[in-house]
Each structure stands twice: as C-alpha cells, then as structure tokens.
Protein backbone atom coordinates (compact mmCIF):
# COMPACT_ATOMS: atom_id res chain seq x y z
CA UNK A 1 87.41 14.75 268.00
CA UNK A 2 88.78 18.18 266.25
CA UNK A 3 91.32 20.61 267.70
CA UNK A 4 88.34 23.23 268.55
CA UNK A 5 89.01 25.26 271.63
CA UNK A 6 85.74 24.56 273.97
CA UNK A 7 84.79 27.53 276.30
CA UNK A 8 83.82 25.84 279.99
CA UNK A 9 80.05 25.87 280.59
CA UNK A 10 79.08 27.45 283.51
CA UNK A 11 77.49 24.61 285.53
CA UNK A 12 77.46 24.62 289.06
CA UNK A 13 76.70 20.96 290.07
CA UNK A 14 76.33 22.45 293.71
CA UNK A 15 72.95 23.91 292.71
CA UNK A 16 71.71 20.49 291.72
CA UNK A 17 69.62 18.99 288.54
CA UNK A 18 67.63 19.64 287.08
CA UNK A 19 69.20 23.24 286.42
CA UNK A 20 69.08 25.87 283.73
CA UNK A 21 71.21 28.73 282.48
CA UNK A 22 71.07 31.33 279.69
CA UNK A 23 74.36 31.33 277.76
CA UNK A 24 75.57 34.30 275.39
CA UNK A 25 78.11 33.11 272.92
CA UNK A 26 79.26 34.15 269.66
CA UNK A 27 76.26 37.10 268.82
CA UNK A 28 73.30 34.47 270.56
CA UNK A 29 71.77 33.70 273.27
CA UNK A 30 70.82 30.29 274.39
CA UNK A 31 68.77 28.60 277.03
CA UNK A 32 70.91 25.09 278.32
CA UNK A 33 68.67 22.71 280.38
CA UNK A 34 70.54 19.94 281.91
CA UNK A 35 68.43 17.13 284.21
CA UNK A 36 69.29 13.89 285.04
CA UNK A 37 67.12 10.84 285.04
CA UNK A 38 67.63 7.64 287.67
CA UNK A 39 65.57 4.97 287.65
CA UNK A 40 64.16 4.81 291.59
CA UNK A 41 65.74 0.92 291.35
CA UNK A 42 68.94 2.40 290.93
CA UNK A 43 70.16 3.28 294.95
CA UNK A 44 73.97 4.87 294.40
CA UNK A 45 74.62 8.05 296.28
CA UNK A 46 77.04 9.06 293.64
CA UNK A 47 76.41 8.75 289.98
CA UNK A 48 79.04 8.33 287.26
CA UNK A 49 76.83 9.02 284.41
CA UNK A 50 76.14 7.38 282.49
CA UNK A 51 75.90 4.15 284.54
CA UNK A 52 76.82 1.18 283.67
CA UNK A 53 74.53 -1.16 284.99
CA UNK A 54 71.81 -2.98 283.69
CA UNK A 55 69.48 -1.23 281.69
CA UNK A 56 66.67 -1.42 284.23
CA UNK A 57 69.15 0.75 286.46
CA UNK A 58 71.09 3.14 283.88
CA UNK A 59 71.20 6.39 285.03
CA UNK A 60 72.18 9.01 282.16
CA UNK A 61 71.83 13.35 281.87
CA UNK A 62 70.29 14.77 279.35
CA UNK A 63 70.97 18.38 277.95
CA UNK A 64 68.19 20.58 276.20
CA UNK A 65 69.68 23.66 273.91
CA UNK A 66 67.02 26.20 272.94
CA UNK A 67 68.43 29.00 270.83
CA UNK A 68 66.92 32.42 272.47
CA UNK A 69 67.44 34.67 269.91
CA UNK A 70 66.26 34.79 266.28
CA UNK A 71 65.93 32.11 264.97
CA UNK A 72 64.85 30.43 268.12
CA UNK A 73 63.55 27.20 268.98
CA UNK A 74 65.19 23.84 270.49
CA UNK A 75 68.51 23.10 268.66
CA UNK A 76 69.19 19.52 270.77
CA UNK A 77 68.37 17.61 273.40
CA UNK A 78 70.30 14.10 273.79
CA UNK A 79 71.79 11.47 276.66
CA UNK A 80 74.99 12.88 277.11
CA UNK A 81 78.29 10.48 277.05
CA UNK A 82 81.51 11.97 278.50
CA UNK A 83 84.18 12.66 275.67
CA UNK A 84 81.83 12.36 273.17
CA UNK A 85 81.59 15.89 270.76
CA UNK A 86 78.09 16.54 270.17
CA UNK A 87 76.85 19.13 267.43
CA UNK A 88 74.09 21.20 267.92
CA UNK A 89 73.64 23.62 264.69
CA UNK A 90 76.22 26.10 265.07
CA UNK A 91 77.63 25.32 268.38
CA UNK A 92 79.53 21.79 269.65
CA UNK A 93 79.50 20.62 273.10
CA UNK A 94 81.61 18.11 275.20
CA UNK A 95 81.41 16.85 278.56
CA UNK A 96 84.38 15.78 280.32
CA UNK A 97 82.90 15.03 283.34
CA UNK A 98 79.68 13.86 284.69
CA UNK A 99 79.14 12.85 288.59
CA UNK A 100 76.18 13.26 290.46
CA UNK A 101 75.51 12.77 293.67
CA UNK A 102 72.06 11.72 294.97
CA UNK A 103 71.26 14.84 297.32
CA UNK A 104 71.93 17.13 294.09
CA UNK A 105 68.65 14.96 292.49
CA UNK A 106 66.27 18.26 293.47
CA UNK A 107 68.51 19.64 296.03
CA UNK A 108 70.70 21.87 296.75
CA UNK A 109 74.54 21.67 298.47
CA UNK A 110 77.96 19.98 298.21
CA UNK A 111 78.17 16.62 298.01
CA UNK A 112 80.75 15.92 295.78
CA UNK A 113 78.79 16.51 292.27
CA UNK A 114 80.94 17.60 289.51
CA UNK A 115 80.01 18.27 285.94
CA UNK A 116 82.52 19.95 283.31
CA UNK A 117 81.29 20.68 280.01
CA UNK A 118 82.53 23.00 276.82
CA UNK A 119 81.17 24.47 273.88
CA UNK A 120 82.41 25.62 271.00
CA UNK A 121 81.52 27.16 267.46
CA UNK A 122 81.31 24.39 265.24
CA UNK A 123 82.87 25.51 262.09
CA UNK A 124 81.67 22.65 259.34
C-alpha cells in the first residue's frame, strides 16, 4: 500500500445495497455502484464481507465505477477485499470496512451496517 491520502466515499450503509452515488473528484464525474451478493444458503444477519465460509456460502460486495464525463464508460467493477488498494484508471480505492447487515439486503434502516471506503488519485 502507498502513502496516498484517500478522500472517504460517501456511503451511507443505512440506505442499504444495492446503492448508487455520483461522485465529482479531481475535474470528473463518476457513477459508483456498490451491491452485495449472498448466496440464499448463507443465513447471517450480519455480514463481514467477504465471508469466510465455504464457497457455496461466501458472501462478497462488488463495486461498479463508470466514469460520467468524457471519456466515459465503466472503469471497474471487482469483489472488493478490505485493505486491499484497488486501481481503477486514474483513481484508487480502498475499503476499510465492510459489514452488512441482512435488513440492508433491499432495505432501508439501521441495523448496524457499516461500510468505509476511500479514493484517491492514483498517480503511476
């Protein structure tokens, strides 16, 4: 991992997943999609994601970034891992945290979900 300063994404777990937001950093705009994926085997009311557990059970998020502005088009869309820097063509992410609780799965309200996540330029 570098030294890069990462900007906090503005994710409010409280609104549940899937959920999208349009981000304006550094002269662009982006569209971030972030959804989560549990297998209906898989009956935990709160998710540390990834899980785990067998593969038959994992439950992971996924993140979509679509660059808005010129040139546009999807730049990523990956499994996240917390801690893990990802690059996605000009920008880097990182999660730091990723817990999901059930009722946030196409709902709305606090339950305890939390997700932290950064971003960053990424300056090769």
């Amino acid at each position: 991992m570098t030294d890069r300063s990462y900007l906090q994404l503005p994710i409010n777990a409280d609104q549940g997943f899937p959920q999208a937001f349009r981000l304006s950093f550094a002269g662009q705009v982006y569209i971030i999609l972030l959804y989560v994926n549990v297998p209906e085997e898989n009956r935990e009311s709160l998710l540390e994601l990834p899980t785990s557990q067998d593969a038959a059970q994992q439950a992971f998020m996924v993140m979509r970034v679509t660059r808005d502005s010129a040139p546009s088009g999807t730049i990523f869309q990956r499994k996240l891992v917390p801690n893990l820097e990802y690059r996605a063509a000009e920008l880097a992410f990182v999660f730091r945290q990723m817990r999901v609780a059930r009722q946030n799965l196409n709902g709305i309200g606090s339950f305890g979900s939390a997700v932290v996540g950064g971003v960053a330029l990424w300056d090769s």
